[in-house]
C-alpha atoms as a PDB file:
ATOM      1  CA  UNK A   1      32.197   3.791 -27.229  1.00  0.00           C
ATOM      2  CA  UNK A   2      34.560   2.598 -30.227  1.00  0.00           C
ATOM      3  CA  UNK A   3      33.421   3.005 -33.849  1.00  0.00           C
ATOM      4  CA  UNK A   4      32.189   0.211 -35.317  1.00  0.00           C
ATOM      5  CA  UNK A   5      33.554  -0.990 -38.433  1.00  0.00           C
ATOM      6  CA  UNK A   6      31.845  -3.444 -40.771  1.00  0.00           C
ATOM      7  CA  UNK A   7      34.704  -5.399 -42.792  1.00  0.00           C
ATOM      8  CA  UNK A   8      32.700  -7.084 -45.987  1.00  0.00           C
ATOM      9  CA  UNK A   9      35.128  -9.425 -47.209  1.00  0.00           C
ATOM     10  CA  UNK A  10      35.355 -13.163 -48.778  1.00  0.00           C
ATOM     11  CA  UNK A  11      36.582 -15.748 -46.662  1.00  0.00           C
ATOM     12  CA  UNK A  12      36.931 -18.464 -49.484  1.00  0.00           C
ATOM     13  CA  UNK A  13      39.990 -19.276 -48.716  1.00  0.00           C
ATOM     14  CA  UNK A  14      43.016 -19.419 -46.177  1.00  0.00           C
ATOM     15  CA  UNK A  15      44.623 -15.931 -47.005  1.00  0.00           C
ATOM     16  CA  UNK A  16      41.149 -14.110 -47.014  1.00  0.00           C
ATOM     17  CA  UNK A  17      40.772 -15.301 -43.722  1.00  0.00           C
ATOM     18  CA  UNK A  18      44.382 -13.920 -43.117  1.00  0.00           C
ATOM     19  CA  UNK A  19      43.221 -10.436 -44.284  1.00  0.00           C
ATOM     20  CA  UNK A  20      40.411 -10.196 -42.527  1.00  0.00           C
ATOM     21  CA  UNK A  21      42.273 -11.237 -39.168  1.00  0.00           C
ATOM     22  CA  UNK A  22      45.207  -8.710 -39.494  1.00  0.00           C
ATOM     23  CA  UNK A  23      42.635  -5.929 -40.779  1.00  0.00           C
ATOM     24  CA  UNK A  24      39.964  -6.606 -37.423  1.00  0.00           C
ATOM     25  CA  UNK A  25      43.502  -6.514 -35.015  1.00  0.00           C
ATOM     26  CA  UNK A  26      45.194  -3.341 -37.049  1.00  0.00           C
ATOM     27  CA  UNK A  27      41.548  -1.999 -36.097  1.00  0.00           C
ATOM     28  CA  UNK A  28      41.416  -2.437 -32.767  1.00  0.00           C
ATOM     29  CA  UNK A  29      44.655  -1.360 -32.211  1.00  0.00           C
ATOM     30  CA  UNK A  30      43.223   2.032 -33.260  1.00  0.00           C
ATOM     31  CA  UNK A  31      40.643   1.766 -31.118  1.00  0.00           C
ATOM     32  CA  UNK A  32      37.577   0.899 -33.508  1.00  0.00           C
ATOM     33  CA  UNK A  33      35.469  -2.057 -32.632  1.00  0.00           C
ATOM     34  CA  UNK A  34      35.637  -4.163 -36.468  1.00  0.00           C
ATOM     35  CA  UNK A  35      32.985  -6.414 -37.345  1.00  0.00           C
ATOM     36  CA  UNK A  36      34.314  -9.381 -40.148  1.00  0.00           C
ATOM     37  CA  UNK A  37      30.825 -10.597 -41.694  1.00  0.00           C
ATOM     38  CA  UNK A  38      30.679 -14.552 -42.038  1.00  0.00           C
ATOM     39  CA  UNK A  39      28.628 -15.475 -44.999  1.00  0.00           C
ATOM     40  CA  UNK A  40      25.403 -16.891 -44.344  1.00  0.00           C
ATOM     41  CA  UNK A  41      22.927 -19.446 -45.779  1.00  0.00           C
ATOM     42  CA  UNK A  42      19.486 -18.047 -45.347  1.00  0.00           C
ATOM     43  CA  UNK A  43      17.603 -15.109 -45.534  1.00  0.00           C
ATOM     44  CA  UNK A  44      16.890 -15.208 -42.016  1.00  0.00           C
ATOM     45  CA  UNK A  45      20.724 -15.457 -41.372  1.00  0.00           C
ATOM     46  CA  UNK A  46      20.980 -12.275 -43.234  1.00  0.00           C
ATOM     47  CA  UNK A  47      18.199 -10.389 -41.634  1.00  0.00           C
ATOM     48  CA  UNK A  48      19.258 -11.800 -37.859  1.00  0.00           C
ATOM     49  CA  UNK A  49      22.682 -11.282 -38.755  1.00  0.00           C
ATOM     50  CA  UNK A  50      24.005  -8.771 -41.217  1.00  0.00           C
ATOM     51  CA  UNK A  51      21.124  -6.415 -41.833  1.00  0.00           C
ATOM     52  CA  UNK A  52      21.413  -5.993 -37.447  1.00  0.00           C
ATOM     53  CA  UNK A  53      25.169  -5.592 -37.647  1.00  0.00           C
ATOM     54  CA  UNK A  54      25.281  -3.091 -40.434  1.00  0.00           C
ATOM     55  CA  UNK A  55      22.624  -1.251 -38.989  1.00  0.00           C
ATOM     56  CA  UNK A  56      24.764  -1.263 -35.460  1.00  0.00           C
ATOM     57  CA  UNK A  57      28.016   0.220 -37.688  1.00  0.00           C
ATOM     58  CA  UNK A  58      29.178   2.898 -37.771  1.00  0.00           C
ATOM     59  CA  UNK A  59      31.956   2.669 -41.198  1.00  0.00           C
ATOM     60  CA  UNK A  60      31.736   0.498 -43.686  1.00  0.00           C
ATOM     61  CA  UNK A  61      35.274  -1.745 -45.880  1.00  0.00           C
ATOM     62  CA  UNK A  62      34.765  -3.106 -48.565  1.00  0.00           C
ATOM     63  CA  UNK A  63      36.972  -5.864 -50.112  1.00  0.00           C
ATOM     64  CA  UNK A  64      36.161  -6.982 -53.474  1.00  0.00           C
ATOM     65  CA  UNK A  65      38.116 -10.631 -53.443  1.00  0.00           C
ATOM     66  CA  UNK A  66      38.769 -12.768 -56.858  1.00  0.00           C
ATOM     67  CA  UNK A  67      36.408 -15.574 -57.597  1.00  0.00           C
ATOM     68  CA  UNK A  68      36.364 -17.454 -60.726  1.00  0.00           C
ATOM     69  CA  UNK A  69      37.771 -16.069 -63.934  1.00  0.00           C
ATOM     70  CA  UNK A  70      34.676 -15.433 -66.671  1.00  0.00           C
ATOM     71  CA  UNK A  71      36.145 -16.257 -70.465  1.00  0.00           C
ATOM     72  CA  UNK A  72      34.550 -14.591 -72.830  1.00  0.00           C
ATOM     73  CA  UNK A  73      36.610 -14.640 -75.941  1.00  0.00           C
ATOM     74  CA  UNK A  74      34.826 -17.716 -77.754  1.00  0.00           C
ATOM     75  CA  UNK A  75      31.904 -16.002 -78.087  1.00  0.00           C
ATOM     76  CA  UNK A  76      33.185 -12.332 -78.485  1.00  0.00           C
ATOM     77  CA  UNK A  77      36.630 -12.763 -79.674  1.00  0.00           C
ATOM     78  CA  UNK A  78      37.617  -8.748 -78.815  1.00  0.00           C
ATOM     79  CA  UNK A  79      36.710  -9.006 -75.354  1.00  0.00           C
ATOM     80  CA  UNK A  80      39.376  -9.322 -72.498  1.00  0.00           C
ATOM     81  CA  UNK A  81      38.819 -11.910 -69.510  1.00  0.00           C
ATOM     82  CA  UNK A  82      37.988 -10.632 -66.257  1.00  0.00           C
ATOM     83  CA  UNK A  83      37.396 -11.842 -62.729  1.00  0.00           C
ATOM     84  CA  UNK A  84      33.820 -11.115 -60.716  1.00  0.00           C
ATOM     85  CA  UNK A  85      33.590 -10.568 -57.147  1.00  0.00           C
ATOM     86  CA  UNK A  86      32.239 -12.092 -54.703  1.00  0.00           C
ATOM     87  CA  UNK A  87      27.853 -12.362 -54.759  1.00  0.00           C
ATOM     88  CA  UNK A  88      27.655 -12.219 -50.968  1.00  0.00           C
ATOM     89  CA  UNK A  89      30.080  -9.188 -50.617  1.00  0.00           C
ATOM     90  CA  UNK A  90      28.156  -7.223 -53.418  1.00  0.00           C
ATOM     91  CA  UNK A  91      25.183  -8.037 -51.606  1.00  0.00           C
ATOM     92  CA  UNK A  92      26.301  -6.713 -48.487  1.00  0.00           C
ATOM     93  CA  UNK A  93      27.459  -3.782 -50.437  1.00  0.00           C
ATOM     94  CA  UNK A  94      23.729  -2.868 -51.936  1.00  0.00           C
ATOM     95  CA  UNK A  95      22.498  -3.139 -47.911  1.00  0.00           C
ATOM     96  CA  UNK A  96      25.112  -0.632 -46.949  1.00  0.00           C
ATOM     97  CA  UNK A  97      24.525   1.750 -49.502  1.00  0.00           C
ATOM     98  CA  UNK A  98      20.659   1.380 -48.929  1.00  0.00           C
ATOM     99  CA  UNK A  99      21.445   2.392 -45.171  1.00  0.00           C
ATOM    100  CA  UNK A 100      23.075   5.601 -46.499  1.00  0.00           C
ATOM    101  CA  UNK A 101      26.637   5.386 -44.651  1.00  0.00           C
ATOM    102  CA  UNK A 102      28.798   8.149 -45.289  1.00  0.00           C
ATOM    103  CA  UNK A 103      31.998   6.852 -44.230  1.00  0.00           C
ATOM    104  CA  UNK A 104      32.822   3.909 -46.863  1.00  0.00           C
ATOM    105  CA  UNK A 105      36.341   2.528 -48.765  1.00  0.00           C
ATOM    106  CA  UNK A 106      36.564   0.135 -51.171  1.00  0.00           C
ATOM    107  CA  UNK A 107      38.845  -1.864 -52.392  1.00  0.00           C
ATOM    108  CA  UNK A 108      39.336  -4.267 -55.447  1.00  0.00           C
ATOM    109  CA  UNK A 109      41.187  -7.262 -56.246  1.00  0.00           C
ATOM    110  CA  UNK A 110      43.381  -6.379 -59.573  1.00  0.00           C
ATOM    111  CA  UNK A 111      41.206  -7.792 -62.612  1.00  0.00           C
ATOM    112  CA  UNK A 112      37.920  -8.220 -60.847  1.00  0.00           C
ATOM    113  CA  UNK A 113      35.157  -6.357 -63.066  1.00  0.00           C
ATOM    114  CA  UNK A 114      33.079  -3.329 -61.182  1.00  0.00           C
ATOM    115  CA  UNK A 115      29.675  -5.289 -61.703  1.00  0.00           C
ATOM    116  CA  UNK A 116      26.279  -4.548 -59.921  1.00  0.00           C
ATOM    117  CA  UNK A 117      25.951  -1.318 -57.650  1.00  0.00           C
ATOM    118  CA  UNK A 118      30.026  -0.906 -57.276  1.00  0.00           C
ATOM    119  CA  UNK A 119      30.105  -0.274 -60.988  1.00  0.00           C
ATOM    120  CA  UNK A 120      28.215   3.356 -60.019  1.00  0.00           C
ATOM    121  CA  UNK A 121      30.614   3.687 -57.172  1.00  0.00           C
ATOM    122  CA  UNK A 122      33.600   6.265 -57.581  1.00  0.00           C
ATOM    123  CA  UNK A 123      36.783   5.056 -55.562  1.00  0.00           C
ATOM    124  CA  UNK A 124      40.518   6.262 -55.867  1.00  0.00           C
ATOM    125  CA  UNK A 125      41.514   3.278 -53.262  1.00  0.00           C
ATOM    126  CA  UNK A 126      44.779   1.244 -55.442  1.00  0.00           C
ATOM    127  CA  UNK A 127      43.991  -2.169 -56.560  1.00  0.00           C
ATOM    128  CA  UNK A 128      45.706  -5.218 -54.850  1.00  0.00           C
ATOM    129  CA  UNK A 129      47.433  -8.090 -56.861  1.00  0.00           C
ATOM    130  CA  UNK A 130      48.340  -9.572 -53.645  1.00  0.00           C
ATOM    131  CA  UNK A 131      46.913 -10.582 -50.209  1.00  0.00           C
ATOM    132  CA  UNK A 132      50.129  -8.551 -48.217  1.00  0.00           C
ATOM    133  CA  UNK A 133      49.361  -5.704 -50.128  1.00  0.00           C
ATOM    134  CA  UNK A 134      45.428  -5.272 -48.364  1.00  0.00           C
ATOM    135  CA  UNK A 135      46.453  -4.315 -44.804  1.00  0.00           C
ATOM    136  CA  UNK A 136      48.782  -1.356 -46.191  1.00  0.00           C
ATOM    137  CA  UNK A 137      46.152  -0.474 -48.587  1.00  0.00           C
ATOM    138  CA  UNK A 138      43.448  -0.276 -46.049  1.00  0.00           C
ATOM    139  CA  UNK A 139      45.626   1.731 -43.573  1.00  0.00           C
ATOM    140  CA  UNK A 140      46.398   4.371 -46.083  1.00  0.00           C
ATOM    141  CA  UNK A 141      42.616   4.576 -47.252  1.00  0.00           C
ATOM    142  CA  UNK A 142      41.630   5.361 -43.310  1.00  0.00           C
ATOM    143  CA  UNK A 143      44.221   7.830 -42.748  1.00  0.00           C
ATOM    144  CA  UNK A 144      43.108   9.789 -45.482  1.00  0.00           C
ATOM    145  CA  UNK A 145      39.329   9.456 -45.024  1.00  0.00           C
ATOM    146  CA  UNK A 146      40.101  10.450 -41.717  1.00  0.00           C
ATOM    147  CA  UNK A 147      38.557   8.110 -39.636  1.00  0.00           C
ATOM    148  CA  UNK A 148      38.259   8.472 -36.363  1.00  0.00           C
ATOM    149  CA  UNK A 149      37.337   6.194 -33.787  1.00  0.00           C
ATOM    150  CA  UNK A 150      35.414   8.202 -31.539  1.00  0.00           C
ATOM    151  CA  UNK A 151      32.780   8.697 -34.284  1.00  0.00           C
ATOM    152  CA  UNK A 152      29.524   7.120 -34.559  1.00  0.00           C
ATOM    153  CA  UNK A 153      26.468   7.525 -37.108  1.00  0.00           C
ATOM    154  CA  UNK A 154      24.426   6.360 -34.322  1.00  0.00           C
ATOM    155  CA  UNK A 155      22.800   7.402 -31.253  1.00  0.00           C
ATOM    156  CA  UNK A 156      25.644   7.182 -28.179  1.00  0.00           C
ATOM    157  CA  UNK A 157      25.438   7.443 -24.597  1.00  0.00           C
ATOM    158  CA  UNK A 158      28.086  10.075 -22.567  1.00  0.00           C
ATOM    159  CA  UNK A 159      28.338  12.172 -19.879  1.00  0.00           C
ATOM    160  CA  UNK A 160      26.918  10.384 -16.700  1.00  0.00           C
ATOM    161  CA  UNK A 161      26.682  13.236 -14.142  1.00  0.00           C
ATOM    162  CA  UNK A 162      24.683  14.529 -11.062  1.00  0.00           C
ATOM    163  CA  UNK A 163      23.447  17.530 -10.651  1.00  0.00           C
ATOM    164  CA  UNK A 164      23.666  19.338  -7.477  1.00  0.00           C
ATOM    165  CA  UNK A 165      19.957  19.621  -4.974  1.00  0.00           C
ATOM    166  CA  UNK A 166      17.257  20.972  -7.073  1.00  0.00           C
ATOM    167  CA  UNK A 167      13.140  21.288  -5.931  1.00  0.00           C
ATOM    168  CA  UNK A 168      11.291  18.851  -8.670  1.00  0.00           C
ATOM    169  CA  UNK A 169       7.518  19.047  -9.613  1.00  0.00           C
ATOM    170  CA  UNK A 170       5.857  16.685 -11.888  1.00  0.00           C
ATOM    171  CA  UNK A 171       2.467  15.442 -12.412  1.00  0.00           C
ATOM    172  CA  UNK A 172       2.682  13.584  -9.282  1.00  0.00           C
ATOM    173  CA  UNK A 173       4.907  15.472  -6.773  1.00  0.00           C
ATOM    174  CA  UNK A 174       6.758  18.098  -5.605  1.00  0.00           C
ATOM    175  CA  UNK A 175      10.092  17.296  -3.915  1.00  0.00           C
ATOM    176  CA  UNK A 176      13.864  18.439  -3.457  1.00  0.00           C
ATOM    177  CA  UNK A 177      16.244  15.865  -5.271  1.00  0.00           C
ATOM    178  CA  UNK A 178      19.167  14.786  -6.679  1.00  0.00           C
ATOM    179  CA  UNK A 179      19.232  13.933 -10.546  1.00  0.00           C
ATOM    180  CA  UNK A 180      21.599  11.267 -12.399  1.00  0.00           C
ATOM    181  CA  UNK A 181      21.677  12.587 -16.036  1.00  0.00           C
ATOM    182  CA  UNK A 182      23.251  11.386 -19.097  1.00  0.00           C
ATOM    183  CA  UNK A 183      23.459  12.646 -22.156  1.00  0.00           C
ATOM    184  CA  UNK A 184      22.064  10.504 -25.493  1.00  0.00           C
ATOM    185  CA  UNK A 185      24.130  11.797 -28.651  1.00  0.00           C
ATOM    186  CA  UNK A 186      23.578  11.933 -32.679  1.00  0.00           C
ATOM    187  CA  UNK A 187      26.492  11.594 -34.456  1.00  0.00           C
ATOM    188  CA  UNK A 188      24.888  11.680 -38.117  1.00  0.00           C
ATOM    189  CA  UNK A 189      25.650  14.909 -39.745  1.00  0.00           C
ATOM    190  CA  UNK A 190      22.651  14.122 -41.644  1.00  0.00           C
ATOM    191  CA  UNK A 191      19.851  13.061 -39.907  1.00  0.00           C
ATOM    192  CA  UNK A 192      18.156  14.186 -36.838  1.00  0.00           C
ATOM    193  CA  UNK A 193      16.440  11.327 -34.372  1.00  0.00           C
ATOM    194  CA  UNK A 194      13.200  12.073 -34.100  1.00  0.00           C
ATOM    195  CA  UNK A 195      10.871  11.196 -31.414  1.00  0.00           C
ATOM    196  CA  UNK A 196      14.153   9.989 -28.894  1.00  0.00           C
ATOM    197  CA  UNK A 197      12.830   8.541 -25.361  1.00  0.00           C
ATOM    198  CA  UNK A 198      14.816   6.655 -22.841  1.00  0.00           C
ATOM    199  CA  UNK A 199      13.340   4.146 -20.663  1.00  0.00           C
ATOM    200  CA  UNK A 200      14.679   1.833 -17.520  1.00  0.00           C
ATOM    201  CA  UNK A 201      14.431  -2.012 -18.571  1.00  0.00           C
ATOM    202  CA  UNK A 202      15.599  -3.984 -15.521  1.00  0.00           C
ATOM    203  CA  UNK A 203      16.539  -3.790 -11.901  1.00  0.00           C
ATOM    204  CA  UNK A 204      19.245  -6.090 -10.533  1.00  0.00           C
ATOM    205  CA  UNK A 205      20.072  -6.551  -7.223  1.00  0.00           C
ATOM    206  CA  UNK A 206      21.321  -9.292  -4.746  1.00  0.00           C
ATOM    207  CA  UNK A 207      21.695 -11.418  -8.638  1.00  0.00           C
ATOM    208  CA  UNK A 208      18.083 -11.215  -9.424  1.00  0.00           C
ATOM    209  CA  UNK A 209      17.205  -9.404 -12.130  1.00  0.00           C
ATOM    210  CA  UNK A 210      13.884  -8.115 -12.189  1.00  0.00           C
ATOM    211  CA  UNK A 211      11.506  -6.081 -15.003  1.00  0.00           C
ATOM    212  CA  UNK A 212      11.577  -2.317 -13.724  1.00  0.00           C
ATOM    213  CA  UNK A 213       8.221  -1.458 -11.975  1.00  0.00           C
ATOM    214  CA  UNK A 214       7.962   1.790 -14.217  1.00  0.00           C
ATOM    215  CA  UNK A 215       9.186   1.181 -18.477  1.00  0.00           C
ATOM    216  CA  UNK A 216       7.192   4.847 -19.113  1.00  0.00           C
ATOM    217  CA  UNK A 217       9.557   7.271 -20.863  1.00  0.00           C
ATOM    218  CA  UNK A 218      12.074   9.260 -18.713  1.00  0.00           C
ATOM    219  CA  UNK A 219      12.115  13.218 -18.519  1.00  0.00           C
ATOM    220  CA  UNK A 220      14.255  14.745 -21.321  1.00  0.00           C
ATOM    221  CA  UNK A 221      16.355  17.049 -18.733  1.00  0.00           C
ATOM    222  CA  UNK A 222      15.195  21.030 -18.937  1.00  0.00           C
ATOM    223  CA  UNK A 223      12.495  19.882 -21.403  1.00  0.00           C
ATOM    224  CA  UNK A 224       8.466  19.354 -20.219  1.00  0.00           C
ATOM    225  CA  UNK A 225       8.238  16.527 -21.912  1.00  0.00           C
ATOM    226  CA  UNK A 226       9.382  13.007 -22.521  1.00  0.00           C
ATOM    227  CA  UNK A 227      10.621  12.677 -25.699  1.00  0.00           C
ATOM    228  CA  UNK A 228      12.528  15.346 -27.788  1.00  0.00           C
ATOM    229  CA  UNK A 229      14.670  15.447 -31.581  1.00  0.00           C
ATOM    230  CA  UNK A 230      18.156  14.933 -31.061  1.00  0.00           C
ATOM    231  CA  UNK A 231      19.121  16.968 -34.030  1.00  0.00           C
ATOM    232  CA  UNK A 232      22.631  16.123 -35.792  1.00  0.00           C
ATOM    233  CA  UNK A 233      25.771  16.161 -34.163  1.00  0.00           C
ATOM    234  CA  UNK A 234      24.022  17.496 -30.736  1.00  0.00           C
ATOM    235  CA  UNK A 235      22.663  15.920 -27.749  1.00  0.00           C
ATOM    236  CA  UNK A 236      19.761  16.032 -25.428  1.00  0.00           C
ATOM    237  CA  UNK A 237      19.800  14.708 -21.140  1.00  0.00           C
ATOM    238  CA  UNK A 238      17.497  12.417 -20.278  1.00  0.00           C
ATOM    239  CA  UNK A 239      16.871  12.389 -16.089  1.00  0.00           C
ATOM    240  CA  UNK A 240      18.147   8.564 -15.393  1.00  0.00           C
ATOM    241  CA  UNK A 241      16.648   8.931 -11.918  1.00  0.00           C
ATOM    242  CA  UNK A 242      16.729  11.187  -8.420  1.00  0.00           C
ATOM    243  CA  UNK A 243      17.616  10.773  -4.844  1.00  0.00           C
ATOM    244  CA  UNK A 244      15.039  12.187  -2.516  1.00  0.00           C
ATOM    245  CA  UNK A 245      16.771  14.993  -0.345  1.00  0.00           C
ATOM    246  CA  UNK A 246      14.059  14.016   2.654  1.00  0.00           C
ATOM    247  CA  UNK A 247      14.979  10.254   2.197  1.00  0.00           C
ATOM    248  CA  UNK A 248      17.966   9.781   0.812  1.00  0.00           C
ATOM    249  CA  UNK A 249      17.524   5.785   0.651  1.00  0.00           C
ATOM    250  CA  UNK A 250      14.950   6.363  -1.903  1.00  0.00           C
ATOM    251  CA  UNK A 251      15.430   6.557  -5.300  1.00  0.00           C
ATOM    252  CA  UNK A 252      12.980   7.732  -7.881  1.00  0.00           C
ATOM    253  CA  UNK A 253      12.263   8.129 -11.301  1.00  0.00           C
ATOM    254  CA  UNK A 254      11.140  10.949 -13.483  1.00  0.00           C
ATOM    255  CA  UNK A 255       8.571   9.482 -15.770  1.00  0.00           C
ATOM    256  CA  UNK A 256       5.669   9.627 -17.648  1.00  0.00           C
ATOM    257  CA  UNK A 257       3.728   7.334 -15.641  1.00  0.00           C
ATOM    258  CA  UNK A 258       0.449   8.665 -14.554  1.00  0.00           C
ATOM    259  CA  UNK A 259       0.198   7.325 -10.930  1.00  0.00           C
ATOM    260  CA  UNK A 260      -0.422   9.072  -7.784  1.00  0.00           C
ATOM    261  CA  UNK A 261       1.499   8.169  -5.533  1.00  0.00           C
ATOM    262  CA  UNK A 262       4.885   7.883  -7.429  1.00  0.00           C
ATOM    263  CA  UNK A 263       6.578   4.470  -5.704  1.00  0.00           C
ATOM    264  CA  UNK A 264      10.338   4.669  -5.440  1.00  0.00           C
ATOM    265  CA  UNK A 265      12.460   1.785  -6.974  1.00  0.00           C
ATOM    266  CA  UNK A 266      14.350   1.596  -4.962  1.00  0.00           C
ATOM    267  CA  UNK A 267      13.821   1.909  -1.189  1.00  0.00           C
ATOM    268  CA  UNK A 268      17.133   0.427   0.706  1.00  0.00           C
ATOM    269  CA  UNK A 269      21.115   0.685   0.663  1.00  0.00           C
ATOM    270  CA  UNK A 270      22.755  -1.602  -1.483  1.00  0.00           C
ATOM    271  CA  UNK A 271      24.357  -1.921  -5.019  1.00  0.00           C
ATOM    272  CA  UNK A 272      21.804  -2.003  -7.998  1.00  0.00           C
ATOM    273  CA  UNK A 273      22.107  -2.624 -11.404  1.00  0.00           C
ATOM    274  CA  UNK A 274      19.944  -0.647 -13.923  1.00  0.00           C
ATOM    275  CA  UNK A 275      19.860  -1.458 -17.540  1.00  0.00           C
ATOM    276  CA  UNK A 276      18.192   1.513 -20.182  1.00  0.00           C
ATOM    277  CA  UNK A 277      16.931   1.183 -23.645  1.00  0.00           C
ATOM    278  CA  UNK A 278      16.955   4.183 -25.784  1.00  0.00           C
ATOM    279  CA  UNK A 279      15.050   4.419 -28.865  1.00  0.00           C
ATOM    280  CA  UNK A 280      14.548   6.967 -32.018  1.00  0.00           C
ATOM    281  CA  UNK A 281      12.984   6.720 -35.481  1.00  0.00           C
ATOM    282  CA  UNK A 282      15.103   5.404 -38.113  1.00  0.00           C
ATOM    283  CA  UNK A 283      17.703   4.419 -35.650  1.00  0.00           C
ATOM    284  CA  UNK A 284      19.015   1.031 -33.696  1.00  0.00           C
ATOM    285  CA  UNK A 285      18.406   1.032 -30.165  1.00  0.00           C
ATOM    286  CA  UNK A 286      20.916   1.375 -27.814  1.00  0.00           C
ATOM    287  CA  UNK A 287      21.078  -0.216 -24.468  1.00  0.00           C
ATOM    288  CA  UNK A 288      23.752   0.571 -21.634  1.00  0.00           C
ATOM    289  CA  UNK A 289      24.027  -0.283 -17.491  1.00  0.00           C
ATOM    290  CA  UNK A 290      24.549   1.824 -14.559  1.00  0.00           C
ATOM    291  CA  UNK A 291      25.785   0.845 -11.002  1.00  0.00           C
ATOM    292  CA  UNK A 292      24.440   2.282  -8.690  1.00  0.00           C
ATOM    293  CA  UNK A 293      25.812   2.752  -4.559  1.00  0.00           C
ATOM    294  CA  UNK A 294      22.809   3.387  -2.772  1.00  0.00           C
ATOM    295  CA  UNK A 295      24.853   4.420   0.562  1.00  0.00           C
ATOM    296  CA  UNK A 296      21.495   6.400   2.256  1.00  0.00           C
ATOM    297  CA  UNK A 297      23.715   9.755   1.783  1.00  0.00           C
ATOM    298  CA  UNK A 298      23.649  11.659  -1.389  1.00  0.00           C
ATOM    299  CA  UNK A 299      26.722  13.157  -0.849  1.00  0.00           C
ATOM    300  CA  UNK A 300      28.123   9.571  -1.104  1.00  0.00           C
ATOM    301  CA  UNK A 301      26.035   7.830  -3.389  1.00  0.00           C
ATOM    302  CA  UNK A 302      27.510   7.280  -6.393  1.00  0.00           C
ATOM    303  CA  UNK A 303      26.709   5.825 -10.315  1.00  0.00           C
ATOM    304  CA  UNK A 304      29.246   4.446 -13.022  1.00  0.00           C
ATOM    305  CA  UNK A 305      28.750   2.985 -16.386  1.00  0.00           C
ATOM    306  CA  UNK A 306      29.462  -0.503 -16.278  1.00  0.00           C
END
């Protein structure tokens, strides 16, 4: 999963629209996923919009652009004339820094006055006079904040893997399986994610799309329970699902779902989608897909992130 980078910038204007294009391609071409907020009219705009993007980012650029020039020498003759920023960037800017993000540039337009919040902001990024001089400007600012693409202040799904034939006992059964685990990661340095569960949304298969018969939270892997802290920069497995060694057409899930029998989702060969949700206090949901081969063989069945 790319970093996601949240470019605040104005678009008044045909070269701001120029910066922000050449900054969101110089980004992907190292492999961050950049975000370019378009200014928006309403407060629900801003809450459905930028408030769920910046919480979904994982860096944070901001470019202060030139807007009108303010005069004030009629009234106080000794003062100098100065520039202000853009409102809706300097709003985005108080969001961001409300959302603590620790990986943040900034960068001013020369003559634009430090007003609001970025006035308490410390920054050695170089002014611009022009609109060619951004992209270099930018580039030098990453390289020596050390950004890295791979990074994420969110949690992050890796490491699909199966483990080899295990016996399983729950609440509801005993029985030799299979488990698909993945691991769900914390990249804050800062913050651990409390109270982290996984669950299985949807099934689809044949095109239809169906709710899954069990939402309950999945089995943290090695842990009794069902939800654990991912604490920073570690990880904990979640059990995504199991093949039953007896009948290996069957998959199952290991959940928190107090039922006796425990009903397979899965009871035939065939490919099958399954989409997961994994949430944590204080941090954005993730969602991701699996595909799974049900071949009737667990030596040949197989799952891939799609």
């Amino acid at each position: 999963m790319a970093g996601k980078v949240f470019i605040s910038c104005g678009q008044a204007n045909a070269s701001e629209r120029q910066v922000a294009v050449q900054l969101s391609a110089w980004f992907v071409s190292q492999g961050f996923q950049p975000y370019v907020a378009i200014q928006t009219q309403s407060i629900l705009e801003v809450n459905a919009g930028i408030i769920g993007e910046l919480k979904n980012s994982d860096f944070y650029l901001f470019i202060n652009f030139r807007r009108e020039k303010i005069r004030h020498r009629l009234l106080f003759p000794s003062s100098r004339d100065f520039y202000r920023g853009s409102v809706f960037t300097n709003q985005e800017l108080a969001i961001a820094y409300a959302m603590r993000f620790d990986s943040m540039i900034f960068v001013n337009h020369r003559g634009v006055r430090r007003d609001g919040l970025f006035s308490y902001i410390g920054s050695n990024t170089p002014e611009f006079e022009t609109y060619d001089e951004v992209l270099p400007i930018v580039q030098t600012a990453i390289r020596t904040a050390n950004w890295q693409a791979s990074y994420s202040r969110n949690l992050i799904y890796r490491n699909l893997r199966w483990s080899t034939p295990i016996l399983y006992k729950d609440h509801t059964r005993t029985s030799g399986v299979k488990v698909l685990h993945i691991d769900i990661a914390n990249g804050r340095p800062d913050q651990g994610a409390s109270n982290s569960i996984l669950r299985l949304k949807s099934i689809t298969h044949n095109g239809v799309t169906n709710i899954s018969p069990d939402t309950s939270h999945l089995k943290c892997s090695g842990f009794p329970g069902y939800s654990n802290i991912i604490w920073p920069n570690d990880h904990v497995a979640f059990d995504l699902l199991s093949i039953d060694i007896d009948r290996q057409s069957e998959i199952y899930l290991h959940s928190a779902l107090d039922v006796t029998p425990r009903d397979p989702i899965v009871t035939a060969i065939g490919d099958y989608d399954l989409a997961y949700q994994s949430f944590a206090e204080n941090y954005p949901s993730i969602e991701f897909k699996i595909l799974l081969h049900v071949t009737g063989n667990e030596a040949t069945t197989t799952a891939t992130l799609i």
